[in-house]
C-alpha atoms as a PDB file:
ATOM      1  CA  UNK A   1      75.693  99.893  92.127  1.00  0.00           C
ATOM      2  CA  UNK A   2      72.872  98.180  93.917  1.00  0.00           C
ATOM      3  CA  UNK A   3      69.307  99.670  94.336  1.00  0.00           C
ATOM      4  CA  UNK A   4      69.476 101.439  97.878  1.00  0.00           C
ATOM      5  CA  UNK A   5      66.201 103.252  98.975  1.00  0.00           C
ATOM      6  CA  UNK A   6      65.509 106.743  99.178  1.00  0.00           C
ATOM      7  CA  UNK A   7      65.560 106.186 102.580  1.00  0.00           C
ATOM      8  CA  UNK A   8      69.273 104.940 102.903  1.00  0.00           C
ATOM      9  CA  UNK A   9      70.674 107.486 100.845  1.00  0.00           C
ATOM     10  CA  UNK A  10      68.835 110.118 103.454  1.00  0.00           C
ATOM     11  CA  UNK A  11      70.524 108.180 106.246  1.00  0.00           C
ATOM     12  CA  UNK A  12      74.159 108.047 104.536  1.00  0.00           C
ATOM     13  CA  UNK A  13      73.887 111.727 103.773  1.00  0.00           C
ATOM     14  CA  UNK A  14      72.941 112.183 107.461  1.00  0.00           C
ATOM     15  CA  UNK A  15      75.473 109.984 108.668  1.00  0.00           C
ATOM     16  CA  UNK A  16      78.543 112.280 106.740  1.00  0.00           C
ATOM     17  CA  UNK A  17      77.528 115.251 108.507  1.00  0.00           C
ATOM     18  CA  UNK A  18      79.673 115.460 111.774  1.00  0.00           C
ATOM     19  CA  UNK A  19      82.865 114.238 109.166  1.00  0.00           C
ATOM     20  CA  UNK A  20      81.471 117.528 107.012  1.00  0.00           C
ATOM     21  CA  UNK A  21      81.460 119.569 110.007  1.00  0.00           C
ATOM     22  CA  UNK A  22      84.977 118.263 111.197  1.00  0.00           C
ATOM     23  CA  UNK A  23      86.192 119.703 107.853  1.00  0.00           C
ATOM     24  CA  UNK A  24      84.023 122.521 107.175  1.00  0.00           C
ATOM     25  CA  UNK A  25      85.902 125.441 105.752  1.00  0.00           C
ATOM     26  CA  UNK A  26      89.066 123.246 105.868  1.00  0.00           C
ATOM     27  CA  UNK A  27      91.913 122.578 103.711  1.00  0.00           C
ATOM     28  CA  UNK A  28      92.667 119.203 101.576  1.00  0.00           C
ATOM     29  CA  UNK A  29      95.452 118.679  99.635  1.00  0.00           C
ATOM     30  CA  UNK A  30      94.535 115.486  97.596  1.00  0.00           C
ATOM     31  CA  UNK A  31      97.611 114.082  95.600  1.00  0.00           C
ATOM     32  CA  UNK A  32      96.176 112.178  92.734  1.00  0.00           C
ATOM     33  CA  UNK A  33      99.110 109.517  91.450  1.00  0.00           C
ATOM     34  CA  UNK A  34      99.932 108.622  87.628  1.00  0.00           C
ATOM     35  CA  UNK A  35      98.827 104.939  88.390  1.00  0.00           C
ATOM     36  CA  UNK A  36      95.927 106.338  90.629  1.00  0.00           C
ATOM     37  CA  UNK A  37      94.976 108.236  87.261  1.00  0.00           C
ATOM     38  CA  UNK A  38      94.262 105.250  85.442  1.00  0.00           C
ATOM     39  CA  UNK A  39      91.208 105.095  82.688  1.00  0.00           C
ATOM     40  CA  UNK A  40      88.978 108.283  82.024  1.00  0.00           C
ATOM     41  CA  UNK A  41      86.153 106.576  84.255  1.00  0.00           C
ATOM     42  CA  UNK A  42      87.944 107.048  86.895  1.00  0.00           C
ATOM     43  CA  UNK A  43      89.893 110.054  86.372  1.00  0.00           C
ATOM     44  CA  UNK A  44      85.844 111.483  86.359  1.00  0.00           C
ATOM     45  CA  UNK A  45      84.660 109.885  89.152  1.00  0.00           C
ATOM     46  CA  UNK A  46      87.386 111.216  91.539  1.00  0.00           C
ATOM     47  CA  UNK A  47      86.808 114.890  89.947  1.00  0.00           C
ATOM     48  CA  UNK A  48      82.889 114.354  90.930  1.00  0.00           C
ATOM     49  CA  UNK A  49      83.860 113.427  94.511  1.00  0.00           C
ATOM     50  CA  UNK A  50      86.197 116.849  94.196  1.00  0.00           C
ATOM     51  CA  UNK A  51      83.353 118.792  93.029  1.00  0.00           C
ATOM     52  CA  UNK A  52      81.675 117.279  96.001  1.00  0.00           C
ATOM     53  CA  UNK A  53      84.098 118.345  98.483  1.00  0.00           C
ATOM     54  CA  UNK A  54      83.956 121.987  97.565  1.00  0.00           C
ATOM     55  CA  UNK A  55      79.760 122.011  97.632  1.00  0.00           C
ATOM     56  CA  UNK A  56      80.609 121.102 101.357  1.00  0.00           C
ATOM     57  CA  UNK A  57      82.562 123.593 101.787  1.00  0.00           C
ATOM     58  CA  UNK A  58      85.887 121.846 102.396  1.00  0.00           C
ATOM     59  CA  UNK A  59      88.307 123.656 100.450  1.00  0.00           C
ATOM     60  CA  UNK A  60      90.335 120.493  98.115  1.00  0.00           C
ATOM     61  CA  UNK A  61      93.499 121.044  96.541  1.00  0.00           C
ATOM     62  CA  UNK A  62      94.776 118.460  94.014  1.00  0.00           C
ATOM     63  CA  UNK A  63      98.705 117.873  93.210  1.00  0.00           C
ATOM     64  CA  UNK A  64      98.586 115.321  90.108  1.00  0.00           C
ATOM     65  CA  UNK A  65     101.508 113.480  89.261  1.00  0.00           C
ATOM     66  CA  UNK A  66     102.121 111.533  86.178  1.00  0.00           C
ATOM     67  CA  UNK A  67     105.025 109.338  85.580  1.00  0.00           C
ATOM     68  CA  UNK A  68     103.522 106.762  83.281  1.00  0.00           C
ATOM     69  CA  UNK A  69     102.423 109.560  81.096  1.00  0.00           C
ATOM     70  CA  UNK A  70     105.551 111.185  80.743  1.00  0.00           C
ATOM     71  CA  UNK A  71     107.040 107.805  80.136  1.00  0.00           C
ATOM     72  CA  UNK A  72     104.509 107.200  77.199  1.00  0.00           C
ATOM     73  CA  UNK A  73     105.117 110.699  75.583  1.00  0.00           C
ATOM     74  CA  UNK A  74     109.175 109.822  75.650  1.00  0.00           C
ATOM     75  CA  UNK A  75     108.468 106.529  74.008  1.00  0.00           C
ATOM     76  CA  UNK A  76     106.150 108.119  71.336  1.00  0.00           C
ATOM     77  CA  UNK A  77     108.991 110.902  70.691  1.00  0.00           C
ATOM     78  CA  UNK A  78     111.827 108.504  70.939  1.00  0.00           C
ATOM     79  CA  UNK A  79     113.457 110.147  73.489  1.00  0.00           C
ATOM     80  CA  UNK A  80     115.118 107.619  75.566  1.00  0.00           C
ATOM     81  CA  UNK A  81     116.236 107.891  79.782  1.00  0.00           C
ATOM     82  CA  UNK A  82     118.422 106.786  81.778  1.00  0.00           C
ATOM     83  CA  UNK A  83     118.038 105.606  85.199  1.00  0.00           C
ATOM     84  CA  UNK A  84     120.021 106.174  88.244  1.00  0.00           C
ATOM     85  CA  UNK A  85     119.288 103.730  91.232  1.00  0.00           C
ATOM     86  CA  UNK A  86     115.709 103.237  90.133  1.00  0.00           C
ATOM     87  CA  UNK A  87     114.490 107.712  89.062  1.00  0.00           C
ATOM     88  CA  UNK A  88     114.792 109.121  86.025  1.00  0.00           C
ATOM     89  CA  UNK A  89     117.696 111.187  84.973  1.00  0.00           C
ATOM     90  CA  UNK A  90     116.062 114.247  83.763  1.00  0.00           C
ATOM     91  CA  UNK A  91     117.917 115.855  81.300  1.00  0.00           C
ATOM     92  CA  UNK A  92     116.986 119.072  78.794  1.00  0.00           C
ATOM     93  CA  UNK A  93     115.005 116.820  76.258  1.00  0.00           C
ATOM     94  CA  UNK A  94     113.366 114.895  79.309  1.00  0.00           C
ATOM     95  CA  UNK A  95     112.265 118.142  81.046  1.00  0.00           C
ATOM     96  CA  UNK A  96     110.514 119.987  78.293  1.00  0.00           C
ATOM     97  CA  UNK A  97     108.614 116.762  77.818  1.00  0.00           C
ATOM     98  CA  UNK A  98     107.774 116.950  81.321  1.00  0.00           C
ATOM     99  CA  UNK A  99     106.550 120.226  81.494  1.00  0.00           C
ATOM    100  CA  UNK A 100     104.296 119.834  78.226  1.00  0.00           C
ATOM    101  CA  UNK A 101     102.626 116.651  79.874  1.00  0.00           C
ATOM    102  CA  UNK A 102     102.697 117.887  83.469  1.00  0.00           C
ATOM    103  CA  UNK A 103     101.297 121.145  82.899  1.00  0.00           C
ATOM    104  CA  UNK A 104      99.836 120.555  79.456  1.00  0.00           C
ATOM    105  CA  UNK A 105      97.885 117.558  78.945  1.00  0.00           C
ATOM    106  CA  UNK A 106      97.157 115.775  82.395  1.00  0.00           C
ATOM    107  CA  UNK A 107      96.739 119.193  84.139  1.00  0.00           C
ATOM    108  CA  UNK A 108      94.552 120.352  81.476  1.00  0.00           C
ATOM    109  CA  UNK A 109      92.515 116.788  81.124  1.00  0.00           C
ATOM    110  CA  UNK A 110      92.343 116.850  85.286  1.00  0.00           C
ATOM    111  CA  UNK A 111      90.703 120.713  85.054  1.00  0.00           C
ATOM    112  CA  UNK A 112      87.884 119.855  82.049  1.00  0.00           C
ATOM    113  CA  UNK A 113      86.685 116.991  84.348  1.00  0.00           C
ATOM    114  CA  UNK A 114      86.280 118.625  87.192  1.00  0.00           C
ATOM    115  CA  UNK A 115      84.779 121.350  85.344  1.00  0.00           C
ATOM    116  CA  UNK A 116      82.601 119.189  83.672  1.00  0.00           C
ATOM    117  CA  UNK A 117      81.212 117.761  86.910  1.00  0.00           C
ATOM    118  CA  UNK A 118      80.283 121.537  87.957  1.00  0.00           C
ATOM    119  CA  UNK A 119      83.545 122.727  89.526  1.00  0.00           C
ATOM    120  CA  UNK A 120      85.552 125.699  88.740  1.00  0.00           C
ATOM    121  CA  UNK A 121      89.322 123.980  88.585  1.00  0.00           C
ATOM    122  CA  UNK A 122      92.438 125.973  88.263  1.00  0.00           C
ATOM    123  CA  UNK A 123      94.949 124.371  86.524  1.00  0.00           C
ATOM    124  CA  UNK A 124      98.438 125.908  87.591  1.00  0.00           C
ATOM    125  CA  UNK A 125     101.829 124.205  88.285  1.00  0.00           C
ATOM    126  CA  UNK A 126     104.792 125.932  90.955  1.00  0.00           C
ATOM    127  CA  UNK A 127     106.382 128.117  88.743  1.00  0.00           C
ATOM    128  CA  UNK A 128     102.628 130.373  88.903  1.00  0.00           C
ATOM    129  CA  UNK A 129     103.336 133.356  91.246  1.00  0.00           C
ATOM    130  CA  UNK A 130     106.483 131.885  92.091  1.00  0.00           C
ATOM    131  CA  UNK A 131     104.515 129.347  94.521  1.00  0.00           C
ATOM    132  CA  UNK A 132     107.236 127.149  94.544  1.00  0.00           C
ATOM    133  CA  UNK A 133     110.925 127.325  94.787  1.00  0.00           C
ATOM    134  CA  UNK A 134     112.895 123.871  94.053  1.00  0.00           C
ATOM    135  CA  UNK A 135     117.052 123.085  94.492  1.00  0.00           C
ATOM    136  CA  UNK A 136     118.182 121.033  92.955  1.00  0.00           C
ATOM    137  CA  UNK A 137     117.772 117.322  94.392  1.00  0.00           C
ATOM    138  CA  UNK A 138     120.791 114.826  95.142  1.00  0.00           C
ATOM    139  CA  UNK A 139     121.081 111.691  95.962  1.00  0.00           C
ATOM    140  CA  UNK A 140     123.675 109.197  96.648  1.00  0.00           C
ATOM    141  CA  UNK A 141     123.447 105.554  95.446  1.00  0.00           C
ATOM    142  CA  UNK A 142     126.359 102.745  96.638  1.00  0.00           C
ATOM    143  CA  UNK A 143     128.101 101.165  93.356  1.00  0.00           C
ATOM    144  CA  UNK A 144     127.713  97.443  93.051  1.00  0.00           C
ATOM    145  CA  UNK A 145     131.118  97.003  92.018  1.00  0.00           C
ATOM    146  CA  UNK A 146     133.013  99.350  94.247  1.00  0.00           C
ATOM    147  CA  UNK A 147     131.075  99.320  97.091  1.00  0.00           C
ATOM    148  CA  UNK A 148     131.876 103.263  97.207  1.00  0.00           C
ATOM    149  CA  UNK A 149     128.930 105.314  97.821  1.00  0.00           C
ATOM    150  CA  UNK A 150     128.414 107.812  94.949  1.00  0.00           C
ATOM    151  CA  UNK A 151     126.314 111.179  94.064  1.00  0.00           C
ATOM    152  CA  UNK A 152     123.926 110.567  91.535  1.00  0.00           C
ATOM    153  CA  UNK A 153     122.964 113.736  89.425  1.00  0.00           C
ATOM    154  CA  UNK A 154     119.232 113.531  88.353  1.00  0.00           C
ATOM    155  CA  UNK A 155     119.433 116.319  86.323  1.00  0.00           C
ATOM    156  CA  UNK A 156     115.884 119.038  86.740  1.00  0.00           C
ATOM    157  CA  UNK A 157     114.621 117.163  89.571  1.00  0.00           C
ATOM    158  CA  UNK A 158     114.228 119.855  92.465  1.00  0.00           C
ATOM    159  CA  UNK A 159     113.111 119.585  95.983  1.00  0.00           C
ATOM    160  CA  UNK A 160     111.125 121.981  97.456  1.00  0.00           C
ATOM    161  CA  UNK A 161     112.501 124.787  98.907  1.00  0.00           C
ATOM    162  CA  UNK A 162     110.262 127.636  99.898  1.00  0.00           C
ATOM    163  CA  UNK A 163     106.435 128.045  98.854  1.00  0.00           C
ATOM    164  CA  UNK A 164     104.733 130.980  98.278  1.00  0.00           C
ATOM    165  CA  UNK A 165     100.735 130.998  99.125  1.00  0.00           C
ATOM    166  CA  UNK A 166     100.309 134.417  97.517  1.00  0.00           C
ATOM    167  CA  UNK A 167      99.047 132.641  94.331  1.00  0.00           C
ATOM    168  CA  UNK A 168      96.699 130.015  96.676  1.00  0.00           C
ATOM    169  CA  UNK A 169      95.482 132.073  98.749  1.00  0.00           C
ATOM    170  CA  UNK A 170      93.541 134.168  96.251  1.00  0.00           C
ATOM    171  CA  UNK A 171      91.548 131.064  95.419  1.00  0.00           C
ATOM    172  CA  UNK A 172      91.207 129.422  98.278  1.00  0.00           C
ATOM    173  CA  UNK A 173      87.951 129.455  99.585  1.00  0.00           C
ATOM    174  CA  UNK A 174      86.445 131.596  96.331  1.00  0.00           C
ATOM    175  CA  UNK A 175      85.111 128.230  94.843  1.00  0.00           C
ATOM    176  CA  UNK A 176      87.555 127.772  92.919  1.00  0.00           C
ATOM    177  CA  UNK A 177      89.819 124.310  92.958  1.00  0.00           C
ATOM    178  CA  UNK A 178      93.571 124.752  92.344  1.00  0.00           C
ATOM    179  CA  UNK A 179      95.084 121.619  90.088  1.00  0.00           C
ATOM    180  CA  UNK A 180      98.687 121.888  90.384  1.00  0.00           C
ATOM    181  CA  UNK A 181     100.859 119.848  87.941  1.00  0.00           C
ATOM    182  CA  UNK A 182     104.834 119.362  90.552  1.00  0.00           C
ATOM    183  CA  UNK A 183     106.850 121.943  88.350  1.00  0.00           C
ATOM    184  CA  UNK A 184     108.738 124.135  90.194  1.00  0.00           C
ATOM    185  CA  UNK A 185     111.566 127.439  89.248  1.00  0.00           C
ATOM    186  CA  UNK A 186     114.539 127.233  90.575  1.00  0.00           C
ATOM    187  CA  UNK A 187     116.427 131.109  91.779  1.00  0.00           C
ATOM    188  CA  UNK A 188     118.205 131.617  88.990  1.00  0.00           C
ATOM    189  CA  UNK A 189     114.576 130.507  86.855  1.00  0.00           C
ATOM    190  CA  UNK A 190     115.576 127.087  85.871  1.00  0.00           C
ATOM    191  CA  UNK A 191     112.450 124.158  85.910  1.00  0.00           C
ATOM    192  CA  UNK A 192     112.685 121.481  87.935  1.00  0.00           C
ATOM    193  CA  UNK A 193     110.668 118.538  88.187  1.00  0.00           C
ATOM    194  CA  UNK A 194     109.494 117.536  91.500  1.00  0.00           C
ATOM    195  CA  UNK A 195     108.094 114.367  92.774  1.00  0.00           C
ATOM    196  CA  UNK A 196     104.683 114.336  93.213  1.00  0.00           C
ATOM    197  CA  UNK A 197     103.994 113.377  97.021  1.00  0.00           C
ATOM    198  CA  UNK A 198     107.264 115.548  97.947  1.00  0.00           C
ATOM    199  CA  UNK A 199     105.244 118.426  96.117  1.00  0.00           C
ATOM    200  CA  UNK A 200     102.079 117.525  97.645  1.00  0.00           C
ATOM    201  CA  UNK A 201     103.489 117.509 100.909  1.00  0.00           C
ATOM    202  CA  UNK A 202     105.379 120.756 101.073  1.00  0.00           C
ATOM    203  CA  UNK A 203     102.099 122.486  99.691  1.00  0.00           C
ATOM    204  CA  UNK A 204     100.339 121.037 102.215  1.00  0.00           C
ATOM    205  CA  UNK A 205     102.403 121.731 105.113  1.00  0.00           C
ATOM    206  CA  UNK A 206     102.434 125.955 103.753  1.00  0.00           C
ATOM    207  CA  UNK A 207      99.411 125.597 103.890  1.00  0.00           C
ATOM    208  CA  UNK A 208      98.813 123.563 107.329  1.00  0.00           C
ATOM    209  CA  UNK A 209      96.504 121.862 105.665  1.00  0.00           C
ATOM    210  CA  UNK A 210      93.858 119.517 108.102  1.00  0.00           C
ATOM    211  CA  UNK A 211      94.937 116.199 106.066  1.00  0.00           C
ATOM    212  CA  UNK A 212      96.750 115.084 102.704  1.00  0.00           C
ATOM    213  CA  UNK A 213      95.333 112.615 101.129  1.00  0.00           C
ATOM    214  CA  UNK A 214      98.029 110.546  99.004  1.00  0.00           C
ATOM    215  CA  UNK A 215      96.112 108.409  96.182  1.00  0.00           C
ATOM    216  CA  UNK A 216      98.080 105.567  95.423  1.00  0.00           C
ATOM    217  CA  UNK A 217      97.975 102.202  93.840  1.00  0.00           C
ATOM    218  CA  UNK A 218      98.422  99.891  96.837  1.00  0.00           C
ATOM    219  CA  UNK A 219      95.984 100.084  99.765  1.00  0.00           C
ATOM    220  CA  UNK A 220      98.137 101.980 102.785  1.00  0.00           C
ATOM    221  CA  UNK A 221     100.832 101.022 105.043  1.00  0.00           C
ATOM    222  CA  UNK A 222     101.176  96.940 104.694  1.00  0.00           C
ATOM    223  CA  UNK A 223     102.560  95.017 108.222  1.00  0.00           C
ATOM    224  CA  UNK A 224     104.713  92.189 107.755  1.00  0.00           C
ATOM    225  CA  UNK A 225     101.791  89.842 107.087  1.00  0.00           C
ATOM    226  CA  UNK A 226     100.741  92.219 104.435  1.00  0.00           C
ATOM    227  CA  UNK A 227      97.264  93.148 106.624  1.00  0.00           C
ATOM    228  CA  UNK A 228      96.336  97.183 106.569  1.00  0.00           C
ATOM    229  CA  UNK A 229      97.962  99.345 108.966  1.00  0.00           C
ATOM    230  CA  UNK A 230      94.983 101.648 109.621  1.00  0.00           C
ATOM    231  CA  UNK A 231      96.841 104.160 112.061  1.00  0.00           C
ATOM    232  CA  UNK A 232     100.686 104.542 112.864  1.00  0.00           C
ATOM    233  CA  UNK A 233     101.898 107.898 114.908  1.00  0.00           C
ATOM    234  CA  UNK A 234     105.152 109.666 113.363  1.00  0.00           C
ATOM    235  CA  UNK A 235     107.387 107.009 116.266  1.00  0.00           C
ATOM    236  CA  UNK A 236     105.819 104.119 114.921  1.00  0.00           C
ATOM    237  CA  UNK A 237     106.205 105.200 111.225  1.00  0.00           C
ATOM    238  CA  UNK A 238     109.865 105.668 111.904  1.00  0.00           C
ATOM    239  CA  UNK A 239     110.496 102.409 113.859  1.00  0.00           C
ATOM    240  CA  UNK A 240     108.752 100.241 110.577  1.00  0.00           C
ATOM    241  CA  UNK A 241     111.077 102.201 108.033  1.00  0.00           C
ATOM    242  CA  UNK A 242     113.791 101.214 110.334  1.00  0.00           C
ATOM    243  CA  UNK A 243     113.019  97.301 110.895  1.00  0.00           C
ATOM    244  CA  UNK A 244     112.392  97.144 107.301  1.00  0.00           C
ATOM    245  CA  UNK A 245     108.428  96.758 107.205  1.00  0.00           C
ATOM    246  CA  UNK A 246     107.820  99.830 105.353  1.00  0.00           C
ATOM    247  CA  UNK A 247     110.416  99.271 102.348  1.00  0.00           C
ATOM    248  CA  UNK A 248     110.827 100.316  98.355  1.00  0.00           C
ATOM    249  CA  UNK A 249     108.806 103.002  97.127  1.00  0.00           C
ATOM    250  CA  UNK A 250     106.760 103.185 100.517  1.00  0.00           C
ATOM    251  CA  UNK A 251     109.748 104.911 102.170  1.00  0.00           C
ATOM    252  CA  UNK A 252     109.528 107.986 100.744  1.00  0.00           C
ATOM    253  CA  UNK A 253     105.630 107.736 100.718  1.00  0.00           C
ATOM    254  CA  UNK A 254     105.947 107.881 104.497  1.00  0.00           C
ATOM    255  CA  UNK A 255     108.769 110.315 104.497  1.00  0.00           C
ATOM    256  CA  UNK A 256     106.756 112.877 102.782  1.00  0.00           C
ATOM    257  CA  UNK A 257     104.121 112.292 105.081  1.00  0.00           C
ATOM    258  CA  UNK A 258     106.756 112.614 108.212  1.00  0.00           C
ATOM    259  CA  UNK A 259     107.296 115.836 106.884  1.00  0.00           C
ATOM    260  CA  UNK A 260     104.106 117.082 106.324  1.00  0.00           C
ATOM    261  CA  UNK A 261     103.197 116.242 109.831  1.00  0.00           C
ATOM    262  CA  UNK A 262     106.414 117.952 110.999  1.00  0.00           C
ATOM    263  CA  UNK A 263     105.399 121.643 108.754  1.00  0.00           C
ATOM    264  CA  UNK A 264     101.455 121.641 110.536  1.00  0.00           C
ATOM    265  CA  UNK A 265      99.260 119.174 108.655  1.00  0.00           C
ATOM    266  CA  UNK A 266      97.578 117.329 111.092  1.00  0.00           C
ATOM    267  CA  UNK A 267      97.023 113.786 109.199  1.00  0.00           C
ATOM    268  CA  UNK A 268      98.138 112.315 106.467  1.00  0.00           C
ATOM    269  CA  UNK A 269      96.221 109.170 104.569  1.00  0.00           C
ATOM    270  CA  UNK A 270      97.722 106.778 102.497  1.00  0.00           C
ATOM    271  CA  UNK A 271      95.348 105.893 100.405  1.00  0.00           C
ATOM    272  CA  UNK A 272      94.313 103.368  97.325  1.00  0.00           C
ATOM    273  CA  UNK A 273      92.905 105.900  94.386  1.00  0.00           C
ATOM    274  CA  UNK A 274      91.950 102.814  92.242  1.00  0.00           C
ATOM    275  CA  UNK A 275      89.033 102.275  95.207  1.00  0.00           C
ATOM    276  CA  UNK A 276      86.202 103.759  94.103  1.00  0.00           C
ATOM    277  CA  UNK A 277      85.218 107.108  95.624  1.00  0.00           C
ATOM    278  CA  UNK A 278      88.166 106.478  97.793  1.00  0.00           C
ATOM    279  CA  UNK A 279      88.349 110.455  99.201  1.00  0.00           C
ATOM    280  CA  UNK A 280      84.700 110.087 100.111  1.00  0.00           C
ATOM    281  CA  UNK A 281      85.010 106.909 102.018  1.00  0.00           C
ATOM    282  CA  UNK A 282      88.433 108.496 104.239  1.00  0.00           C
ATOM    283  CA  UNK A 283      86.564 111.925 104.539  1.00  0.00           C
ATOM    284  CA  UNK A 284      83.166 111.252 104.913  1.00  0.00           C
ATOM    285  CA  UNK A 285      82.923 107.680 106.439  1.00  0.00           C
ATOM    286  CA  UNK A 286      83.116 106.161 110.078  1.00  0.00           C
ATOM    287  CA  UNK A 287      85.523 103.622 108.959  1.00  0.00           C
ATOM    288  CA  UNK A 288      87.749 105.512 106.797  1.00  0.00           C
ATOM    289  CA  UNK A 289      90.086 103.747 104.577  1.00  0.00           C
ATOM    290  CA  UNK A 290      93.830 103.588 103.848  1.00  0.00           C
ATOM    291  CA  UNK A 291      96.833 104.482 106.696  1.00  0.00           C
ATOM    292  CA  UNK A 292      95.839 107.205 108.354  1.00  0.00           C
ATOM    293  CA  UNK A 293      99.427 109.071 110.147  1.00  0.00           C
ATOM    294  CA  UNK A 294      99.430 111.185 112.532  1.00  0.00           C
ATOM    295  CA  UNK A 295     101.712 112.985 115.177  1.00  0.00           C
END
């Protein structure tokens, strides 16, 4: 970082504070991705800008995910998946790996550094206080061969159901910084994994949050020239999933969003979590950063 003068930092402090009176006493649900993770640098330098958030008194909630992790501890166990039409079949080995490295390690890791930087972190995942209730997720893929479209069964992968803010409620706004690893129970008390964003999203919208933040590893909403789409409204959104400019993985990015938007939250940011102190510069900043979708 380059030298800036005691004078400049004053300014840029003074500059943040109609963006820390916008969210002042508000609710963020920050979903921080498996790639977003990345290297322990910067794992602690987005639980310092977390730690920051709460000193402002913005009350931050952080859903982590953490595919490549899971895929790592399967590999080291020799535990191999399958794949149906690109997600992970999660069967009974699979999801007892998932749990340990959901709500074990990551969660755990996630909590210490934003303890370490002076926070008081909750780590907690959906099955806690019954927050969340998952079914069980289908989906339908169309067989090359045949041509005949065809359920897929994923095994413990839930969607969200029903959440429960008993549990969040009690810390929100007591200082303290829920970390919640996408686990959920289903009725009958089976776990289900949960995508991450999905997770993020129907927390946030329980909670009518004032934005979700989704940390990811490309830099928002891409046009067909691959330039940044800083703001789309819900119509737009649905019109560039349906032309085919928001395609692959980005679909379901923006669906989640959709339906966040749809439950109360009133904007949701696609975001880059590789980009340094990227929740500062979207919360704090006049330019912002990322998509930024709204109703």
């Amino acid at each position: 970082m380059t030298d800036i003068s005691p004078l400049d930092q004053a300014r840029i402090l003074s500059e943040a504070l109609p963006h820390m009176q916008q969210y002042d006493e508000e609710t963020i649900v920050i979903k921080y991705g498996g790639h977003a993770m990345g290297d322990e640098e910067t794992a602690k330098n987005f639980a310092r800008d977390i730690v920051l958030l709460e000193q402002t008194a913005i009350n931050p909630v952080v859903v982590h995910g953490g595919g490549p992790q899971i895929a790592t501890m399967l590999k080291r166990l020799g535990i191999v998946s399958e794949f149906a039409a690109g997600l992970r079949i999660t069967d009974a080995a699979t999801i007892e790996i998932v749990e340990m490295v959901l709500a074990g390690s990551i969660n755990k890791s996630l909590v210490g550094y934003i303890n370490e930087a002076g926070g008081k972190a909750v780590g907690l995942c959906g099955k806690d206080g019954n927050m969340v209730t998952a079914t069980k997720a289908t989906r339908t893929m169309v067989d090359p061969d045949s041509h005949i479209e065809k359920v897929v069964d994923l095994g413990f992968v839930g969607e969200p159901e029903k959440v429960d803010l008993t549990l969040l409620n009690q810390l929100i706004g007591y200082e303290l910084i829920p970390v919640l690893a996408p686990l959920a129970t289903s009725k009958t008390g089976q776990t289900f994994n949960v995508n991450a964003d999905t997770f993020a999203g129907a927390v946030a919208g329980a909670l009518k949050a004032k934005r979700l933040l989704l940390l990811t590893d490309v830099p928002g909403v891409l046009d067909k020239s691959k330039k940044l789409i800083p703001q789309l409204s819900v119509k737009d959104a649905r019109k560039l999933i349906a032309d085919g400019t928001i395609s692959g993985g980005m679909i379901p990015k923006v669906e989640t969003c959709i339906y966040a938007l749809e439950q109360g939250v009133q904007g949701v940011v696609i975001i880059d979590g590789k980009m340094q102190h990227a929740v500062l510069l979207e919360l704090f900043t006049n330019q912002g950063t990322g998509t930024l979708i709204h109703k």
